[in-house]
C-alpha atoms as a PDB file:
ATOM      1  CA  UNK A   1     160.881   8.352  -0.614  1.00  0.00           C
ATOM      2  CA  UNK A   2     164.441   8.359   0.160  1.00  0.00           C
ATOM      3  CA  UNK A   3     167.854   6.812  -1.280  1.00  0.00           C
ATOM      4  CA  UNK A   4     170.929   6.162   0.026  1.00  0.00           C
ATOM      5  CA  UNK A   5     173.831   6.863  -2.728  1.00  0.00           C
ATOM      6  CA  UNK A   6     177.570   6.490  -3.133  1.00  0.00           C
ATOM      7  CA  UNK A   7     180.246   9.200  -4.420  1.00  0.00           C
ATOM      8  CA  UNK A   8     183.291   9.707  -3.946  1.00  0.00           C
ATOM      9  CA  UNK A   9     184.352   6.728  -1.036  1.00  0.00           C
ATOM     10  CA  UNK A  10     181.211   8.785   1.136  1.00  0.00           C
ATOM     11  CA  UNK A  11     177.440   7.809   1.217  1.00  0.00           C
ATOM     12  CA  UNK A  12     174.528  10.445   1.650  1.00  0.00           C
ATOM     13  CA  UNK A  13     170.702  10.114   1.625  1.00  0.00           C
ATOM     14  CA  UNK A  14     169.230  12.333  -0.739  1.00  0.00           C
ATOM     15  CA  UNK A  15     165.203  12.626  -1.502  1.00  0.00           C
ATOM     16  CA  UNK A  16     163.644  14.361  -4.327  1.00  0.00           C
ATOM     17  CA  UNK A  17     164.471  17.769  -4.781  1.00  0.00           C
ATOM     18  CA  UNK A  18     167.498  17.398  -2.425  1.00  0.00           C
ATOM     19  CA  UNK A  19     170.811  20.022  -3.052  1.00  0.00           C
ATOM     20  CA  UNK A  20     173.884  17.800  -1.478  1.00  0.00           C
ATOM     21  CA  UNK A  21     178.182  18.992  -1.199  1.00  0.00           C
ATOM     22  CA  UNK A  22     179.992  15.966  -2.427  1.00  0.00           C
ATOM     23  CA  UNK A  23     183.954  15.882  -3.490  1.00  0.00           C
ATOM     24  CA  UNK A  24     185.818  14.738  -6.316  1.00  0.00           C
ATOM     25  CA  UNK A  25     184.115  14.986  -9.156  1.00  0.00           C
ATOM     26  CA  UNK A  26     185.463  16.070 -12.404  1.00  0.00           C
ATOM     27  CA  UNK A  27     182.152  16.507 -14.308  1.00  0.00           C
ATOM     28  CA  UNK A  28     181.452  20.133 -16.078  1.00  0.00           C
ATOM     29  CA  UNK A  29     178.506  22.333 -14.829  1.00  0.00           C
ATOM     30  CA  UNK A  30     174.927  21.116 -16.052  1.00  0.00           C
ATOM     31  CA  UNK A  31     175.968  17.566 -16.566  1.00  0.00           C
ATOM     32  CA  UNK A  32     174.108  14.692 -15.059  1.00  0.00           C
ATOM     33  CA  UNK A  33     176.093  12.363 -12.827  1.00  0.00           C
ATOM     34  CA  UNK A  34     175.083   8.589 -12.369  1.00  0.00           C
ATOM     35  CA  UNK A  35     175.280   7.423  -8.475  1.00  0.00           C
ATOM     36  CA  UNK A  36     175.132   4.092  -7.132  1.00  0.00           C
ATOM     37  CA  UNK A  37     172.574   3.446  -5.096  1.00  0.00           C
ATOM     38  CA  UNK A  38     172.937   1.345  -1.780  1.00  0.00           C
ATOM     39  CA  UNK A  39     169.556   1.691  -0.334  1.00  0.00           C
ATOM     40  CA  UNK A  40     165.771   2.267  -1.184  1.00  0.00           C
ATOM     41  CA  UNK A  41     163.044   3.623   1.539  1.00  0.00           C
ATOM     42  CA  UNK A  42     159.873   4.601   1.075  1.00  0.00           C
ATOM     43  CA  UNK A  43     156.570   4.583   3.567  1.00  0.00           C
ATOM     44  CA  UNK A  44     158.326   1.509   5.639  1.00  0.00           C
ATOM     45  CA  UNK A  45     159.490  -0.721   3.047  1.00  0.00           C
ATOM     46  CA  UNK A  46     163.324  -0.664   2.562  1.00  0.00           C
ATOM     47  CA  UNK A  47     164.982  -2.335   0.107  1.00  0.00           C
ATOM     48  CA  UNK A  48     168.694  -3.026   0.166  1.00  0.00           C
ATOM     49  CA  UNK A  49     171.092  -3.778  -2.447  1.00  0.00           C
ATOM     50  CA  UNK A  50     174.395  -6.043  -1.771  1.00  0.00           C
ATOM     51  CA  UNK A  51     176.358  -3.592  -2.131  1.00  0.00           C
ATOM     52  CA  UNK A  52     174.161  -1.765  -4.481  1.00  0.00           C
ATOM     53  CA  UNK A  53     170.570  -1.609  -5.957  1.00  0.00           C
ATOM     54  CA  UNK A  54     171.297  -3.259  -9.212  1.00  0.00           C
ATOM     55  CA  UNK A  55     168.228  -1.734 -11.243  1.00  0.00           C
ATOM     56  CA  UNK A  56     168.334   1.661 -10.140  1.00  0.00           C
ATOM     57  CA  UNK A  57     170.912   4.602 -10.097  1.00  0.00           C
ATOM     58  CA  UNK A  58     170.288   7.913  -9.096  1.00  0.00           C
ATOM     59  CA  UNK A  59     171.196  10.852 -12.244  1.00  0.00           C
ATOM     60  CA  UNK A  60     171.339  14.180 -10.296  1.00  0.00           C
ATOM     61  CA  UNK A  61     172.421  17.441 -12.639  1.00  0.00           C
ATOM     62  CA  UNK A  62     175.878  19.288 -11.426  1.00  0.00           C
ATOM     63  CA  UNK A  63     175.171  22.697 -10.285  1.00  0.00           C
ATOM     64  CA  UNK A  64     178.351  23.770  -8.983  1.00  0.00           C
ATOM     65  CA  UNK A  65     182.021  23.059  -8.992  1.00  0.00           C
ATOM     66  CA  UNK A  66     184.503  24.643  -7.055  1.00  0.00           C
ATOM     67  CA  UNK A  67     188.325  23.934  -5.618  1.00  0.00           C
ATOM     68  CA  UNK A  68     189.050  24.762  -2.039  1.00  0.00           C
ATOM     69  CA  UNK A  69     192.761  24.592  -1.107  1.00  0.00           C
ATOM     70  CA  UNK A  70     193.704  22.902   1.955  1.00  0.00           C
ATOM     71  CA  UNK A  71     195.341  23.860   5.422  1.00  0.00           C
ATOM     72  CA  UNK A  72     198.325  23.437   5.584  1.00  0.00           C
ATOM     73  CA  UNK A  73     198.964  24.371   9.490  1.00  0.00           C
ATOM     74  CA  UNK A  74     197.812  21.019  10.655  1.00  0.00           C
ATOM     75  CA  UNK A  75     201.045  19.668   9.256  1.00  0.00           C
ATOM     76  CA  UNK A  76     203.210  22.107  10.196  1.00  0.00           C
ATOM     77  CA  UNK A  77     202.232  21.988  13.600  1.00  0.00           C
ATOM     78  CA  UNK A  78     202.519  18.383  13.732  1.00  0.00           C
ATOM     79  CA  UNK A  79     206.232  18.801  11.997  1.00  0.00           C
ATOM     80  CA  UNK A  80     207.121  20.858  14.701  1.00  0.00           C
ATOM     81  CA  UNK A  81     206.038  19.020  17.841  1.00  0.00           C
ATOM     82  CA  UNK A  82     208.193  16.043  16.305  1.00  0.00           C
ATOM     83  CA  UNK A  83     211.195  17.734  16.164  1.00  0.00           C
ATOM     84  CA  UNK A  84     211.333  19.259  19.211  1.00  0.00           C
ATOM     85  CA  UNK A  85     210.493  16.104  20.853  1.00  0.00           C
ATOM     86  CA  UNK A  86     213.817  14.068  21.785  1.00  0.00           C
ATOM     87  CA  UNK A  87     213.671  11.260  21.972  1.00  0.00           C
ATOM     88  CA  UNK A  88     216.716   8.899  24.158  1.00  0.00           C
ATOM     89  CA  UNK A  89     217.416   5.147  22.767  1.00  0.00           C
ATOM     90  CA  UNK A  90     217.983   2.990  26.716  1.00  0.00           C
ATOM     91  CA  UNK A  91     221.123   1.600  25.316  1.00  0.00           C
ATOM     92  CA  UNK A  92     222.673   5.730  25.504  1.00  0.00           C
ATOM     93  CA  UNK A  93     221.850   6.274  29.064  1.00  0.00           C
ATOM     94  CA  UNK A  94     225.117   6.488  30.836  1.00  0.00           C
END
């Protein structure tokens, strides 16, 4: 048996038992979340909600927060390449 569930703007298929990463979630430790679900399987039969399963949700428990900070090179990088690029309007061409 398997479900497909949404968090956070991102879907994942989770089973029974399953440990999954998802992002933004501002629930303490040891709390139980409730997730939409978009899609039941099980042993060939599928069923499919529009856009969700209406009698089901999915109530996994929080094990673990944490923050990451981003990258910030990306952008800098991409700052850079722009302003070294020059760039001539046609009409200045003499």
């Amino acid at each position: 048996m398997f479900a497909i569930v949404q968090c956070g703007g991102k879907q994942y298929r989770v089973a029974p038992d399953d440990v999954i990463s998802v992002e933004k979630l501002n629930n303490a430790v040891g709390d139980k979340v409730t997730l939409n679900v978009m899609l039941i399987g099980d042993n060939g039969s599928v069923v499919a909600g529009n856009p969700f399963v209406s009698v089901l949700y999915v109530k996994p428990k929080l094990l673990l927060t944490e923050k990451v900070t981003k990258s910030l090179f990306s952008n800098i990088s991409q700052r850079r390449m722009r302003e070294r690029n020059k760039v001539t309007d046609n009409h200045s061409l003499n």
